[in-house]
Protein backbone atom coordinates (compact mmCIF):
# COMPACT_ATOMS: atom_id res chain seq x y z
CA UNK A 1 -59.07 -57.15 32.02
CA UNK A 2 -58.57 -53.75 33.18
CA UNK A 3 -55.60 -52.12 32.32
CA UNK A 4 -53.84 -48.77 32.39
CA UNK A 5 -52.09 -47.48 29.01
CA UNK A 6 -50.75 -43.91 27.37
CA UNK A 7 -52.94 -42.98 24.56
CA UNK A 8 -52.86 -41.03 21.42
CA UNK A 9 -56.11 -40.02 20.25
CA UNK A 10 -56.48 -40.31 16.30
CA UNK A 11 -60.41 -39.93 15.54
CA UNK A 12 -63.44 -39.43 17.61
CA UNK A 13 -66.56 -39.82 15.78
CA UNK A 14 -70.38 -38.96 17.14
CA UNK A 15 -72.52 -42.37 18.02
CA UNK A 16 -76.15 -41.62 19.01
CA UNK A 17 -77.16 -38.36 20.67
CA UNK A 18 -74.12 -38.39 23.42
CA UNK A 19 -71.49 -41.02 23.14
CA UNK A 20 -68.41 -41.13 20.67
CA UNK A 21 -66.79 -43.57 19.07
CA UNK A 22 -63.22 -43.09 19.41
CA UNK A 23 -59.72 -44.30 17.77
CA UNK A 24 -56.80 -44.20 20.24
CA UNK A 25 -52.74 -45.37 19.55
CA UNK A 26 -52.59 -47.06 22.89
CA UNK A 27 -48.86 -47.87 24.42
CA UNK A 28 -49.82 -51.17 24.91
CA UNK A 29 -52.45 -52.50 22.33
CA UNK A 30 -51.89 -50.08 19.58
CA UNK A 31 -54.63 -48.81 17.59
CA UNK A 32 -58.30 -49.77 19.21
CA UNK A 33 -61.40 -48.16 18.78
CA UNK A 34 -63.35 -47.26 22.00
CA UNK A 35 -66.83 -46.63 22.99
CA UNK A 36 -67.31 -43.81 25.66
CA UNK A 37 -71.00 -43.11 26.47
CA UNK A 38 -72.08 -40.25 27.73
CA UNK A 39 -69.01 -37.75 27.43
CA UNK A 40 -71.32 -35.59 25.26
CA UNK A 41 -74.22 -34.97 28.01
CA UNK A 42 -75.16 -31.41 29.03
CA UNK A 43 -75.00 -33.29 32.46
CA UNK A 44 -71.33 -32.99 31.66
CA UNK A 45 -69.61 -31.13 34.72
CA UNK A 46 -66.59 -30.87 32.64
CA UNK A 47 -65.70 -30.27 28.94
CA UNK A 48 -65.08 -34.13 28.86
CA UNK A 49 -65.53 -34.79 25.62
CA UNK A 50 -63.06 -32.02 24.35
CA UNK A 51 -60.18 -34.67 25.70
CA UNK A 52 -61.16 -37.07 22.84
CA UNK A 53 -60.23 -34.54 20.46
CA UNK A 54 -57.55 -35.64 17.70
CA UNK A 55 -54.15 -35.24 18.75
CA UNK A 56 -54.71 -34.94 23.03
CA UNK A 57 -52.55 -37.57 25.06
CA UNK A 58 -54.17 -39.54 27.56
CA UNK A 59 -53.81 -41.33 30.11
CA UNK A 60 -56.44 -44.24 30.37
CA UNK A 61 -57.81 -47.00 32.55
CA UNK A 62 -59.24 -49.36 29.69
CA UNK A 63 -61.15 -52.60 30.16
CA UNK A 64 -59.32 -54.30 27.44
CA UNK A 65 -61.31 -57.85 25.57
CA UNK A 66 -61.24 -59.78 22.95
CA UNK A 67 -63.39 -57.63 20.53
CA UNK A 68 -63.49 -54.98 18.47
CA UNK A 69 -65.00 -52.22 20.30
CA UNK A 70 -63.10 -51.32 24.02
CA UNK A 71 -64.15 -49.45 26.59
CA UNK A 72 -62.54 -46.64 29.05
CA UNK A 73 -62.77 -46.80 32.47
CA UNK A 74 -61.23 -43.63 33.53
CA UNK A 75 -58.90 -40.96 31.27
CA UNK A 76 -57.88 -37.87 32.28
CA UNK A 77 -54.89 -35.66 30.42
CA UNK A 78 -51.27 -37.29 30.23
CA UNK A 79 -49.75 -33.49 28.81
CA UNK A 80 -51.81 -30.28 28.90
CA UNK A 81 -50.85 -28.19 25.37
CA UNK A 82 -49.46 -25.01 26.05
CA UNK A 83 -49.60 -23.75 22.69
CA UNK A 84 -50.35 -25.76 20.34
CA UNK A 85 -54.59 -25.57 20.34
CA UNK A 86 -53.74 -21.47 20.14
CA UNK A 87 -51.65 -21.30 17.50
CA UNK A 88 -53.09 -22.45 13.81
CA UNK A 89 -49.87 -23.41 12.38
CA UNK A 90 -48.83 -26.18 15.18
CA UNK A 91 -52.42 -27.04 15.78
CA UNK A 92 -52.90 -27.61 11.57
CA UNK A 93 -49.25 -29.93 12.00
CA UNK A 94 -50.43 -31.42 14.63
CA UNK A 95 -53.64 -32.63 13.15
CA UNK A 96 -50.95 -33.84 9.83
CA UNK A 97 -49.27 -35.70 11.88
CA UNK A 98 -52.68 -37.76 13.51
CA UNK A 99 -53.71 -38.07 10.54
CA UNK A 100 -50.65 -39.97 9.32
CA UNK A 101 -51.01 -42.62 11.85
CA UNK A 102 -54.67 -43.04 11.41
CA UNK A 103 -53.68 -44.09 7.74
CA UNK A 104 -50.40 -45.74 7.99
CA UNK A 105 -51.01 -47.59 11.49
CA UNK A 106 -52.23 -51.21 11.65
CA UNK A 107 -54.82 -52.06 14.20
CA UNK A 108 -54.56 -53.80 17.44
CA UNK A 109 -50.69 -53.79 16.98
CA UNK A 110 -48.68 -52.77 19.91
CA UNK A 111 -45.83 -50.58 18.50
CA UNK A 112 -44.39 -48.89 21.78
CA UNK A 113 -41.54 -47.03 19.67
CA UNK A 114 -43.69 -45.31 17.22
CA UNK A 115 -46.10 -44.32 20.28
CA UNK A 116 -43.22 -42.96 22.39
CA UNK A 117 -41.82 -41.42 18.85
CA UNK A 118 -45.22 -39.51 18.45
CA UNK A 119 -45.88 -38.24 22.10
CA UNK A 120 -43.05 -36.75 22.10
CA UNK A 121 -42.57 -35.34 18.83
CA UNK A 122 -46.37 -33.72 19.86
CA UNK A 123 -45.07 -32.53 23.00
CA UNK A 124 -41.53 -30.79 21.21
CA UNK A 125 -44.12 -29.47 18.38
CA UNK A 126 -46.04 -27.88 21.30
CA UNK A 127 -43.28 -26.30 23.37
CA UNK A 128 -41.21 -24.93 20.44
CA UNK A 129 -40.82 -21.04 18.88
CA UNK A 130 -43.01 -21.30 15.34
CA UNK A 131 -39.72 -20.31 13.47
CA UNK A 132 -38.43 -23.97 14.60
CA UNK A 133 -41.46 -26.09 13.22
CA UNK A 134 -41.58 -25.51 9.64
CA UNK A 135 -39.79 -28.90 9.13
CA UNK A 136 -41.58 -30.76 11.58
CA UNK A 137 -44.46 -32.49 8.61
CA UNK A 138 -41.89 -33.69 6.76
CA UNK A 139 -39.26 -35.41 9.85
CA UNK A 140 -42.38 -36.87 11.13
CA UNK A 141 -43.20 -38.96 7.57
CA UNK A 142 -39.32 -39.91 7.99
CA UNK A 143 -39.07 -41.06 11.14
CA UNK A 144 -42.73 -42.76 11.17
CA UNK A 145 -41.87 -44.32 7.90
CA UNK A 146 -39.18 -45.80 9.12
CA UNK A 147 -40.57 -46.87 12.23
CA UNK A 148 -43.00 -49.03 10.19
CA UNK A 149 -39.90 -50.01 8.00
CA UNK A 150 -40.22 -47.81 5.22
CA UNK A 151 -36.74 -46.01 5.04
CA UNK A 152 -34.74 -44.40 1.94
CA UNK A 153 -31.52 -45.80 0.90
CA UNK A 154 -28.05 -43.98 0.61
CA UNK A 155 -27.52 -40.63 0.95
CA UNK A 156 -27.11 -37.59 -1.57
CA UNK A 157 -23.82 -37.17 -3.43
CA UNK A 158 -22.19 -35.59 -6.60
CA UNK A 159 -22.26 -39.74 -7.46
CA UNK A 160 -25.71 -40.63 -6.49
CA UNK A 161 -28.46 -37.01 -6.62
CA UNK A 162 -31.31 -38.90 -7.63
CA UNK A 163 -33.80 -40.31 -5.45
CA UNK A 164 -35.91 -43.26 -7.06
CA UNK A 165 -39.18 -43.52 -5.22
CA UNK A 166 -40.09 -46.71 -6.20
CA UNK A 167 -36.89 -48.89 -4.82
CA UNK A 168 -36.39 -45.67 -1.89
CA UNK A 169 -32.57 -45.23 -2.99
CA UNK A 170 -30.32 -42.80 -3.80
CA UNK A 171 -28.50 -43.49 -6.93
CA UNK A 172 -26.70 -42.22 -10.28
CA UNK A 173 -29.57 -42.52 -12.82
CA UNK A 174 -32.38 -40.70 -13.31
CA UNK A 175 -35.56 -42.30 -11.92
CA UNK A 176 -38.46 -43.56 -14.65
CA UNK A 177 -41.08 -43.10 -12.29
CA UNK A 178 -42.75 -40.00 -11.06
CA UNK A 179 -42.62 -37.90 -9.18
CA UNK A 180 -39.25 -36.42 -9.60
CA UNK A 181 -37.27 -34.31 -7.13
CA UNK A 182 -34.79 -31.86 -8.46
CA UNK A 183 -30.78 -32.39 -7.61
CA UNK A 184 -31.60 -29.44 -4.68
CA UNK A 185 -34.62 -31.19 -2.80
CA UNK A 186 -32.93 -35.01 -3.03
CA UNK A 187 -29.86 -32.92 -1.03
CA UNK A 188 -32.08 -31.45 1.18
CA UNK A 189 -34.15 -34.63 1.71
CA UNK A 190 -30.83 -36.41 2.39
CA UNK A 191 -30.11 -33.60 5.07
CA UNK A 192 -33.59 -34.36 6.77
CA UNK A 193 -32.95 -37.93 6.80
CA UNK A 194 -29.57 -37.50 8.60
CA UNK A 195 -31.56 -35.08 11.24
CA UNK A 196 -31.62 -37.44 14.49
CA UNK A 197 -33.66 -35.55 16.45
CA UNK A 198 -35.69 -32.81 16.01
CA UNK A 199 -33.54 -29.97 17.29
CA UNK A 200 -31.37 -30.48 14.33
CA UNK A 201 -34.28 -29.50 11.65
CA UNK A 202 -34.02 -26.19 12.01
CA UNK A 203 -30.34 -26.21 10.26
CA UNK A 204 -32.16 -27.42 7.21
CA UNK A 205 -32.97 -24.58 5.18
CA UNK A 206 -35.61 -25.08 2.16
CA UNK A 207 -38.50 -22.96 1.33
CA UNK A 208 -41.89 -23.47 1.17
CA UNK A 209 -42.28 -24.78 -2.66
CA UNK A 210 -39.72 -27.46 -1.86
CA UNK A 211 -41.24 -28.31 1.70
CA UNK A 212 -44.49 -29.20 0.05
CA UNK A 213 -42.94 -31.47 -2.77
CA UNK A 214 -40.79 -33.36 -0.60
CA UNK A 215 -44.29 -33.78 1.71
CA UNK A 216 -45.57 -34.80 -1.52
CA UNK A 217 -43.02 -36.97 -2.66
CA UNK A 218 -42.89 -39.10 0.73
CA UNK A 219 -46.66 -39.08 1.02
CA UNK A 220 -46.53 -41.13 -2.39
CA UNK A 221 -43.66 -43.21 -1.42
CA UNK A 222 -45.33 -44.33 1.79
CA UNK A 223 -48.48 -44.66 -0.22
CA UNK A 224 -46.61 -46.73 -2.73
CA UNK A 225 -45.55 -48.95 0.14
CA UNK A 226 -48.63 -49.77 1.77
CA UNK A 227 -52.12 -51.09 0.73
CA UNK A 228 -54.26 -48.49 2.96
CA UNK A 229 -52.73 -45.21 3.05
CA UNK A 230 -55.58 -43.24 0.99
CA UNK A 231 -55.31 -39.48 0.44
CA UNK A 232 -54.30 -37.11 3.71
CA UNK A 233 -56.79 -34.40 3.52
CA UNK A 234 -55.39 -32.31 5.87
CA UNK A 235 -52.39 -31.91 3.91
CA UNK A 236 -54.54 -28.71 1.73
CA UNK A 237 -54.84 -27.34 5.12
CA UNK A 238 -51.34 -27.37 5.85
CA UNK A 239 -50.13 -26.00 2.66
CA UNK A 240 -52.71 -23.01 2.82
CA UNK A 241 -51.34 -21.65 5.77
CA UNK A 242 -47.63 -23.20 6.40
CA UNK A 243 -44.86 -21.52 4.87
């Protein structure tokens, strides 16, 4: 069946001397892994294979079957980046972010919310001044997380300031279980989680030390919450360069 579809791509990999192998968050099938043959030819007119980079939104004609391994008819850009390839600190996000739904994503699940979440959380993350982004990491793990159903309970108060990462609640007692957040980041975490969209992050002021443990923290709770999470390597990346 042939069929046109939005697409995220999440991972392109190098099969034989020109083709690629590549992992796309479709609109309409969710995660499926495509083979496109050829895009790596010198023959190439155009720099075809540089649109199957992690991160670029596509739009696609797919021949869509009952197997593992799709193919693409026809794909061409569905939003050109501005800025974001340019500048190292939105590109390094950026890549984050893909690499958050490569691990938390099941495959061949049509999730239309979390696609439309991510294309345009990609395309805000793209058009927006760098001294808006710095909280962009950590609303994404929120709102993904609880797009998969993974969401934190309560909110921070004088009553409840500690956050238990194993039940995801806000409450009175001090958690047993590590990793702790101090009385300042649960507030601030409960100010993220109130943020409804992103224009609202940049009221939430925290500095880089507590940026990275909350990223931390939610990394592990997500990871604590599903069987195939796995390490996010480009999480050193980030935290060399974002602060």
């Amino acid at each position: 069946m042939v069929q046109k579809t939005q697409g995220l791509v999440l991972r392109a990999l190098k099969y034989g001397e020109t083709s690629l192998i590549v992992n796309i968050f479709t609109r309409l099938y969710g995660v499926q892994s495509y083979l496109v043959q050829g895009v790596r030819s010198a023959k190439q007119k155009q720099q075809r294979a540089g649109l199957l980079q992690p991160g670029m939104l596509l739009d696609m004609v797919v021949y869509q079957k009952q197997q593992n391994l799709q193919r693409i008819k026809e794909f061409q850009p569905a939003y050109i980046y501005q800025s974001l390839h340019e500048q190292i600190v939105k590109n390094s996000i950026a890549l984050f972010s893909v690499e958050v739904l490569l691990r938390i994503l099941p495959e061949h699940a049509s999730m239309p919310e979390a696609y439309d979440f991510s294309f345009e959380y990609l395309k805000q993350l793209d058009v927006k001044p760098m001294s808006d982004v710095a909280n962009y990491p950590i609303f994404f793990l929120v709102a993904i997380g609880r797009l998969m159903g993974f969401d934190i309970s309560g909110n921070y108060s004088s009553e409840t300031p500690h956050l238990h990462l194993q039940e995801g609640v806000f409450a009175s007692n001090p958690p047993a279980i590590p990793p702790y957040l101090s009385d300042a980041e649960s507030k601030a975490l409960s100010q993220l989680l109130q943020c409804t969209d992103m224009e609202a992050l940049k009221t939430v002021g925290i500095n880089s030390q507590m940026r990275f443990n909350l990223l931390d923290w939610y990394l592990e709770f997500l990871h604590r919450h599903t069987q195939h999470f796995g390490n996010v390597r480009s999480l050193e990346v980030l935290r060399a360069i974002l602060h």
